[in-house]
Protein backbone atom coordinates (compact mmCIF):
# COMPACT_ATOMS: atom_id res chain seq x y z
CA UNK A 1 -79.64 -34.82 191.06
CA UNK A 2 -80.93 -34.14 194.89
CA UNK A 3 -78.75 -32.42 197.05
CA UNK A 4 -78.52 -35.91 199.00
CA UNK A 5 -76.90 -37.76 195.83
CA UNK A 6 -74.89 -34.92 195.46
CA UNK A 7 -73.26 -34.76 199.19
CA UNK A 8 -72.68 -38.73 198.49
CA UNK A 9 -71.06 -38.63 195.21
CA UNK A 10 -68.15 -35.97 196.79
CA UNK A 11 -68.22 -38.40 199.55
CA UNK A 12 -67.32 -41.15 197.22
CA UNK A 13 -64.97 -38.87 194.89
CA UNK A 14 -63.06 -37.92 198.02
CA UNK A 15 -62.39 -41.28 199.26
CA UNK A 16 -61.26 -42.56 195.25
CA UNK A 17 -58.75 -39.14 195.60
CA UNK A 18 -57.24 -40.15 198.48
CA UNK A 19 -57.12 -44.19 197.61
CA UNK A 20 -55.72 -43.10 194.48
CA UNK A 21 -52.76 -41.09 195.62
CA UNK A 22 -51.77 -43.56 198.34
CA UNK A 23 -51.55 -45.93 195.65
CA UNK A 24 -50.37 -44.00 193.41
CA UNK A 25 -47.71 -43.05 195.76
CA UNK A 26 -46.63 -46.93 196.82
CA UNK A 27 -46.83 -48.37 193.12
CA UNK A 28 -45.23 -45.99 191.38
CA UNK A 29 -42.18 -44.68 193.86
CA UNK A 30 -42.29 -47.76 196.06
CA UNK A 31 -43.66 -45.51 199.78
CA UNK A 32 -45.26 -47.52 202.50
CA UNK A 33 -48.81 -47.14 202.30
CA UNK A 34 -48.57 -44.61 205.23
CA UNK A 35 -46.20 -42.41 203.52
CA UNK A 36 -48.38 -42.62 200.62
CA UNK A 37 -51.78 -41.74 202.41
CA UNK A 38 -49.90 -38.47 204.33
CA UNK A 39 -48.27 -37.29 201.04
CA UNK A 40 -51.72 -37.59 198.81
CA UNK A 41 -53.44 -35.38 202.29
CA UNK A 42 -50.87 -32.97 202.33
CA UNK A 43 -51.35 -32.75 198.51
CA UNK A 44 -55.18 -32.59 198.46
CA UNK A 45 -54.76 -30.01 201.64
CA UNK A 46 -52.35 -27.85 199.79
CA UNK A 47 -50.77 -26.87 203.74
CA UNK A 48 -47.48 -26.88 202.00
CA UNK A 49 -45.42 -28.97 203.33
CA UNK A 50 -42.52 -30.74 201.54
CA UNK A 51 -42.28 -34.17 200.30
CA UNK A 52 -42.39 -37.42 202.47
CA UNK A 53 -39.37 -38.76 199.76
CA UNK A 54 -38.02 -37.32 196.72
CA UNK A 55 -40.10 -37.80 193.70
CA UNK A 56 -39.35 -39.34 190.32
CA UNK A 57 -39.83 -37.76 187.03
CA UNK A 58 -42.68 -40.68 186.80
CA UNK A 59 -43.81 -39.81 190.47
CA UNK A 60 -44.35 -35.94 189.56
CA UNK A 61 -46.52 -36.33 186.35
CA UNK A 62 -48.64 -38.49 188.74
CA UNK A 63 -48.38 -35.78 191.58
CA UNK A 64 -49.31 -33.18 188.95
CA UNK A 65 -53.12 -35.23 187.50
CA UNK A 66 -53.50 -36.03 191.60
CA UNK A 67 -53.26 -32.11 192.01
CA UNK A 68 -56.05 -31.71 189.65
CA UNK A 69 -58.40 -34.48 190.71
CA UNK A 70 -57.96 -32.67 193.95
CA UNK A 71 -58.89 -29.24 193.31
CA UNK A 72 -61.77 -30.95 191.04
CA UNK A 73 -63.29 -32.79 194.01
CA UNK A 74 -62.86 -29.60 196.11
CA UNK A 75 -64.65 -27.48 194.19
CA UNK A 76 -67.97 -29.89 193.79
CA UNK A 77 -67.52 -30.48 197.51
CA UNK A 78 -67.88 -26.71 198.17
CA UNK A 79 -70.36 -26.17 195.44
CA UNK A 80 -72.40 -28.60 196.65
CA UNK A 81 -72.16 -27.21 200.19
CA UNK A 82 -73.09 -23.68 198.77
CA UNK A 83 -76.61 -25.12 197.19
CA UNK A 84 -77.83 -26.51 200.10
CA UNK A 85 -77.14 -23.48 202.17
CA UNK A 86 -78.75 -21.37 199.27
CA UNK A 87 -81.61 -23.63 198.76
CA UNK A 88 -81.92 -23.63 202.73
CA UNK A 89 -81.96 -20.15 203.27
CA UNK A 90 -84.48 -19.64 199.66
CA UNK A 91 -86.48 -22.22 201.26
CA UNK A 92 -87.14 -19.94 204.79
CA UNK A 93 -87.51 -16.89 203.05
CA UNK A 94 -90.16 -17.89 200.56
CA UNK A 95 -91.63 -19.86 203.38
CA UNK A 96 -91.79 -16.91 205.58
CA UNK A 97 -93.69 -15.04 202.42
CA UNK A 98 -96.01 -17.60 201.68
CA UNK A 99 -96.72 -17.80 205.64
CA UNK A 100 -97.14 -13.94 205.72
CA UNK A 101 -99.92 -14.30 203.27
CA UNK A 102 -101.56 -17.08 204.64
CA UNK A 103 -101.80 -15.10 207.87
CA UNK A 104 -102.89 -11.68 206.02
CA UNK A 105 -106.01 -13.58 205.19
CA UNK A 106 -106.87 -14.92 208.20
CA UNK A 107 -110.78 -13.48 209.25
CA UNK A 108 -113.46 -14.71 212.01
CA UNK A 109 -110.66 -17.20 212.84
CA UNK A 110 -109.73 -18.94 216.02
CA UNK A 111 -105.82 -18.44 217.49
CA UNK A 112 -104.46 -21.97 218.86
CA UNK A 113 -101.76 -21.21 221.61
CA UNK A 114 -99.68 -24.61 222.34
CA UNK A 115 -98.79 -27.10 219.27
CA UNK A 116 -98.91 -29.87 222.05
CA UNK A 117 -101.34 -32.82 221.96
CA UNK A 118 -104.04 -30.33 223.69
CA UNK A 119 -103.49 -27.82 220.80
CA UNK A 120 -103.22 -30.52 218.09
CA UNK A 121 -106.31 -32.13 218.88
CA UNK A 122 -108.38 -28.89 218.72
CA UNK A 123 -106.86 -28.18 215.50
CA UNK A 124 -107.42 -31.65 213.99
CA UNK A 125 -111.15 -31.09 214.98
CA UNK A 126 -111.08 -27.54 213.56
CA UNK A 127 -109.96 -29.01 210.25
CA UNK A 128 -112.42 -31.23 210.80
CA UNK A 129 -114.84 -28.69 210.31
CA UNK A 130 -113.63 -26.25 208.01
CA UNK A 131 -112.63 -23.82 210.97
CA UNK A 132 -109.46 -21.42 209.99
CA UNK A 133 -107.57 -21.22 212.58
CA UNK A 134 -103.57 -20.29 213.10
CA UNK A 135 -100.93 -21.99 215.81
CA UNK A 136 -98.69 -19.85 217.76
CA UNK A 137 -95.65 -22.09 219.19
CA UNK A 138 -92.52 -21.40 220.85
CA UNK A 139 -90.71 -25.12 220.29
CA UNK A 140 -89.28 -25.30 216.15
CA UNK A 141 -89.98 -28.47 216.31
CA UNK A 142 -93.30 -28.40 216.93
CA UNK A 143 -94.19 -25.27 214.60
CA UNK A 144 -92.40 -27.40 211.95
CA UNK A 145 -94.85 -30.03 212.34
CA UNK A 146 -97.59 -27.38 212.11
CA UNK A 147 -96.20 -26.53 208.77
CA UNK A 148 -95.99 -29.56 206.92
CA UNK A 149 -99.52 -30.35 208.26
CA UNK A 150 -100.05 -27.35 206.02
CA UNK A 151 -101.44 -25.40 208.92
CA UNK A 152 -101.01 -21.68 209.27
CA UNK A 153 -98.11 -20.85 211.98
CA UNK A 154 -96.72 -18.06 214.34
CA UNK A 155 -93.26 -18.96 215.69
CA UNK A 156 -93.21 -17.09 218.83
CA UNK A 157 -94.42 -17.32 222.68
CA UNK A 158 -98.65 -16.64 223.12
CA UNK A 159 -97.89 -13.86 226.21
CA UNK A 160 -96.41 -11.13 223.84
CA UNK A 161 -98.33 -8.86 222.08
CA UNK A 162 -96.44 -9.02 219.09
CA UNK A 163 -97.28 -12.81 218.38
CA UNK A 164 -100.76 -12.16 218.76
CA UNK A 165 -101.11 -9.32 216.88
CA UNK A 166 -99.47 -11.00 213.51
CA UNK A 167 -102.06 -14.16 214.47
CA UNK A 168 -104.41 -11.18 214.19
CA UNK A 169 -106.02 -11.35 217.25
CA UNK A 170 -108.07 -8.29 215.81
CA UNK A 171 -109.60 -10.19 213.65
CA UNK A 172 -110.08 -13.46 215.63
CA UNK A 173 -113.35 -14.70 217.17
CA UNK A 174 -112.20 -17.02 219.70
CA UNK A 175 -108.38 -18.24 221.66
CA UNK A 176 -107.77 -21.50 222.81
CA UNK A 177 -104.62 -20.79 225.53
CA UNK A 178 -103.68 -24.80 225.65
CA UNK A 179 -99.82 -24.09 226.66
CA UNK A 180 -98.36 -26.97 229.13
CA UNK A 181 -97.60 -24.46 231.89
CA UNK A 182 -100.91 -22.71 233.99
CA UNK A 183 -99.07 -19.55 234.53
CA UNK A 184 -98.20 -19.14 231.22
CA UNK A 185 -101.71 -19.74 229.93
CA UNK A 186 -102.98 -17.49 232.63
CA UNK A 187 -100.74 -14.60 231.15
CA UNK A 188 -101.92 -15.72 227.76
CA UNK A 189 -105.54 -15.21 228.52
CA UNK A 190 -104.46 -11.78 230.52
CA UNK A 191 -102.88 -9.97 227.50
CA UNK A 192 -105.04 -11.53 225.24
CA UNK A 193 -108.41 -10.02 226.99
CA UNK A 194 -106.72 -6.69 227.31
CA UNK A 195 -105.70 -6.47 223.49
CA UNK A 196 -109.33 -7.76 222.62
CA UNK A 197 -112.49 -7.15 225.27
CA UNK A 198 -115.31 -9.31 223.46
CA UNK A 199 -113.19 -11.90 222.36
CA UNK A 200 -114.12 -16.17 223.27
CA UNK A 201 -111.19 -17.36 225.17
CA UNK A 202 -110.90 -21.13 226.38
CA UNK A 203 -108.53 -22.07 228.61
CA UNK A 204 -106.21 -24.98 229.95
CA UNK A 205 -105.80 -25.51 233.38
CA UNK A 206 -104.04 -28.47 234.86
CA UNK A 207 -104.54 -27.35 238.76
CA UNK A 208 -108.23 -27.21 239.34
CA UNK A 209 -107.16 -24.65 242.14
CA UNK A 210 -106.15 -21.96 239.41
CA UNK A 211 -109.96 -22.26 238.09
CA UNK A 212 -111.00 -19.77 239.29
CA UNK A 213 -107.94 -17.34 238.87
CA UNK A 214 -108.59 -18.06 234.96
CA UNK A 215 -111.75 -16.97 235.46
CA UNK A 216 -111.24 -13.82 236.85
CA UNK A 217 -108.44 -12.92 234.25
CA UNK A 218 -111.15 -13.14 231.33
CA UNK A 219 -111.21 -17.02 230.42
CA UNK A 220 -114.74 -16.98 228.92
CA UNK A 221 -114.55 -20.75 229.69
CA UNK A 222 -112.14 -23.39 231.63
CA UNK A 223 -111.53 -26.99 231.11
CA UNK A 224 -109.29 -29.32 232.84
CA UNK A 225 -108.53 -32.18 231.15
CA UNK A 226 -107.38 -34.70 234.18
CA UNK A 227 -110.89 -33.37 235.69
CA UNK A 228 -112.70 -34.33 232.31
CA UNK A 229 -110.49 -37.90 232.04
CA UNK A 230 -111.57 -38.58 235.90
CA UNK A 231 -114.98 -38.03 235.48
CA UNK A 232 -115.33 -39.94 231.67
CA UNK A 233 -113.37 -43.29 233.66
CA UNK A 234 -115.83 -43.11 236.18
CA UNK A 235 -119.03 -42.70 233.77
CA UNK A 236 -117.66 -45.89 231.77
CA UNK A 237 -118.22 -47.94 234.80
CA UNK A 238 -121.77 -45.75 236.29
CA UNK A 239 -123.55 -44.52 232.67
CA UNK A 240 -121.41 -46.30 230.04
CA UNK A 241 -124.54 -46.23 227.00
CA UNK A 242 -124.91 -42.68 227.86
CA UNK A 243 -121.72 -42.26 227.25
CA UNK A 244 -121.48 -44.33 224.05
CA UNK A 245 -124.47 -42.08 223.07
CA UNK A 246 -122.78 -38.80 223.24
CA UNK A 247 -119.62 -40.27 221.37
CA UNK A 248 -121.92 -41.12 218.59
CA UNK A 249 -122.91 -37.71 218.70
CA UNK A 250 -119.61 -36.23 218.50
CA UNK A 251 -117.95 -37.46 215.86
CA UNK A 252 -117.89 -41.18 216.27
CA UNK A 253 -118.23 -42.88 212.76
CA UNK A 254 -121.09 -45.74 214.16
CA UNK A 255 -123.81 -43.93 214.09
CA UNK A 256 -124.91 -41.35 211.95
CA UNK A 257 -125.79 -38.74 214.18
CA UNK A 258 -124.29 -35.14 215.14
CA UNK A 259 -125.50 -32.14 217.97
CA UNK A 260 -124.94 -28.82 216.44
CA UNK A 261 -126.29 -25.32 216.94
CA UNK A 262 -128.51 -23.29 214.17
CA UNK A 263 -128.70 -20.07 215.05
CA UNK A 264 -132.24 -18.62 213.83
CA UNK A 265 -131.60 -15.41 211.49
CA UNK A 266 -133.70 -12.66 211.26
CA UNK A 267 -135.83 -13.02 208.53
CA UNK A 268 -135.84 -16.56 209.40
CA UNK A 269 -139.59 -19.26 208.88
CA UNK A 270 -139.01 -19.97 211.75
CA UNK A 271 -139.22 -16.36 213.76
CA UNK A 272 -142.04 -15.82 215.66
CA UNK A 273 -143.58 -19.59 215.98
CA UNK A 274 -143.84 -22.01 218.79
CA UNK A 275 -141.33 -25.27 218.08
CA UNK A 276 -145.24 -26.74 217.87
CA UNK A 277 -146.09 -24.69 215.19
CA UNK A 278 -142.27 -24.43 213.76
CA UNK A 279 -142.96 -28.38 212.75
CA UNK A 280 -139.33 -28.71 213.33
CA UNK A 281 -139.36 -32.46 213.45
CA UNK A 282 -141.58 -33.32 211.17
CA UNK A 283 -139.92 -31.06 208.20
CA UNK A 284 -135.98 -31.52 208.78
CA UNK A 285 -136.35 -34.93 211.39
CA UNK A 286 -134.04 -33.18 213.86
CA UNK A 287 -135.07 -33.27 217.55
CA UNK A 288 -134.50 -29.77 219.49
CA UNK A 289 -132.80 -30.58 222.54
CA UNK A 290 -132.48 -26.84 223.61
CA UNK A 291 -133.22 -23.53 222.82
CA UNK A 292 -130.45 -20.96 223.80
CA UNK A 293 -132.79 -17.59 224.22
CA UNK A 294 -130.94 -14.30 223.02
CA UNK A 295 -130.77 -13.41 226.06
CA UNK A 296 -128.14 -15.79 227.55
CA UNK A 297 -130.92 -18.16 229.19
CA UNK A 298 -131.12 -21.70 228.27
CA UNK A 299 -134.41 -23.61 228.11
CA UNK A 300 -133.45 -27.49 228.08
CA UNK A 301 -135.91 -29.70 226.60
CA UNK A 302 -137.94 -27.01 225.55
CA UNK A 303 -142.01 -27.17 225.96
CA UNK A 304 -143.95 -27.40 222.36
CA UNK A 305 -145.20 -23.71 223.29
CA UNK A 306 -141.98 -21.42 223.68
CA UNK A 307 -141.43 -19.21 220.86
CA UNK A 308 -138.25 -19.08 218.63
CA UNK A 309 -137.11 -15.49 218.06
CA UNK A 310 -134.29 -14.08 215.67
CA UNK A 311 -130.93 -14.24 217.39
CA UNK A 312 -131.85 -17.43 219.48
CA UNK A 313 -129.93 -20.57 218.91
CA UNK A 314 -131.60 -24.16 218.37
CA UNK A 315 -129.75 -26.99 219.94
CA UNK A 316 -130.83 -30.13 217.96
CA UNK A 317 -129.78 -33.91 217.48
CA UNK A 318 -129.89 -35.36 213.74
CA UNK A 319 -127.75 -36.70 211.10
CA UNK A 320 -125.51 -34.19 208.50
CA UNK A 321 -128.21 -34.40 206.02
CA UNK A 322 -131.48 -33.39 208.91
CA UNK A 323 -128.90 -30.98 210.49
CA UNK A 324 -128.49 -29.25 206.90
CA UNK A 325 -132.43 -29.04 206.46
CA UNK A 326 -132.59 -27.33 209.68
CA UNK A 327 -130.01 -24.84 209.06
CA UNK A 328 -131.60 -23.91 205.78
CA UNK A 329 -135.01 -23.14 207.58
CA UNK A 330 -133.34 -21.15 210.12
CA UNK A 331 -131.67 -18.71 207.98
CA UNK A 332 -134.37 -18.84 205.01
């Protein structure tokens, strides 16, 4: 029986006591209903106090079984109450263990500061992707949500230490500081470049005037999203099939058709050719849009004649199945 039954079945047992002994009370010794209802309370209570009338010989045999129906219904009442605080309590403790473990194997993953509709959607896309990643969230409410999406949580605030050491910010390659407040997201990206120098940190900023204040902190980059929404309205109305393009690129289910980076490994085919000689398009169908150099430079729409080198990064258009091809030929 769930707890809920339960809680409604001394609901229902309570109300049958108490109709019982006011009727009890004004069929067998004649009381007004009242008198009936207060003397089957102040039985079920036990306070004490003495009879609303005399009873009858017949009146305190039926006293006596209303005595025991009480106590009966008392005790389930209270044992049910003690179950659901035991199961409530069992339930955060073994959900604090299992959380514990999800977290101790947390490696290369990204930390996700704000549950709110910034932080949910780069988790959904994270998912997406097959990207571990861990929330840490301040509201309940929202780390609850977190949980029963089955995602891993830290209930605590992003701008102490302690909450970003147990998201293992050690171990993390990248932050995401996507908080609803600037300032706080500011300290975020503060404590969490001091506690780790090399790591990726993207920022929120609502004020395009505290840009530049993330930057200097450590953000490695900024966005602002009512910058981003401003300039998308205004490319639906100047460039809208450029912009339908790059949706279909990014995860839009019409066309089949994804940009990804392949970084090239060492030992890679690849290593050491021209993109003319690499016959990138011909063997995976993928067209190379850029070629990020080790370096840091970027060459956009890269001549047939520059020269792929281990640790460089291919920027290419294709579907899933050309992207894969590519991949393969870059680390094989």
């Amino acid at each position: 029986m769930t707890v809920r039954k339960r809680f409604l079945l001394a609901g229902l047992l309570l109300v049958g006591v108490v109709l019982f002994g006011a009727s009890g009370f004004h069929y067998i010794e004649g009381w007004p209903w009242f008198d009936g209802f207060y003397m089957t309370i102040v039985t079920m209570t036990t306070v004490g106090y003495e009879e609303t009338h005399p009873l009858s010989g017949a009146g305190k045999v039926f006293n006596s079984f209303l005595i025991l129906a009480a106590v009966m219904t008392g005790a389930f009442l209270l044992a049910t109450f003690t179950q659901v605080m035991v199961e409530f309590e069992l339930d955060k403790f073994v959900g604090r263990r299992r959380m514990q473990r999800e977290l101790a194997k947390l490696n290369n993953h990204y930390i996700i500061c704000g549950a709110g509709r910034v932080g949910r959607t780069v988790a959904r896309e994270f998912r997406s992707h097959g990207v571990p990643f861990v929330f840490i969230e301040t509201n309940e409410q929202r780390a609850q949500w977190a949980q029963d999406e089955g995602m891993a949580v830290v209930v605590g605030s992003a701008t102490r230490e302690e909450a970003l050491h147990e998201a293992r910010i050690d171990h993390a390659q990248g932050l995401v500081a996507a908080v609803a407040s600037d300032a706080d997201n500011l300290y975020i990206v503060l404590t969490a470049r001091g506690l780790k120098p090399d790591l990726t940190i993207v920022a929120r900023a609502s004020e395009e005037e505290a840009l530049p204040k993330f930057k200097r902190a450590g953000a490695t980059h900024v966005v602002s999203p009512y910058h981003f929404v401003g300039r998308r309205i205004a490319r639906l109305f100047l460039r809208p099939h450029v912009l339908e393009l790059i949706d279909n690129a990014f995860g839009s289910e019409q066309l089949d058709m994804e940009i990804e980076e392949v970084p090239v490994a060492e030992k890679s085919a690849l290593a050491g050719k021209t993109l003319a000689d690499a016959e990138i398009r011909q063997k995976t169908g993928v067209m190379v849009l850029a070629v990020k150099l080790g370096d840091g430079r970027m060459h956009f729409n890269p001549a047939p004649d520059v020269v792929v080198h281990p640790g460089d990064c291919l920027i290419a258009i294709g579907s899933a199945d050309h992207l894969e091809k590519l991949a393969s030929l870059a680390n094989s």
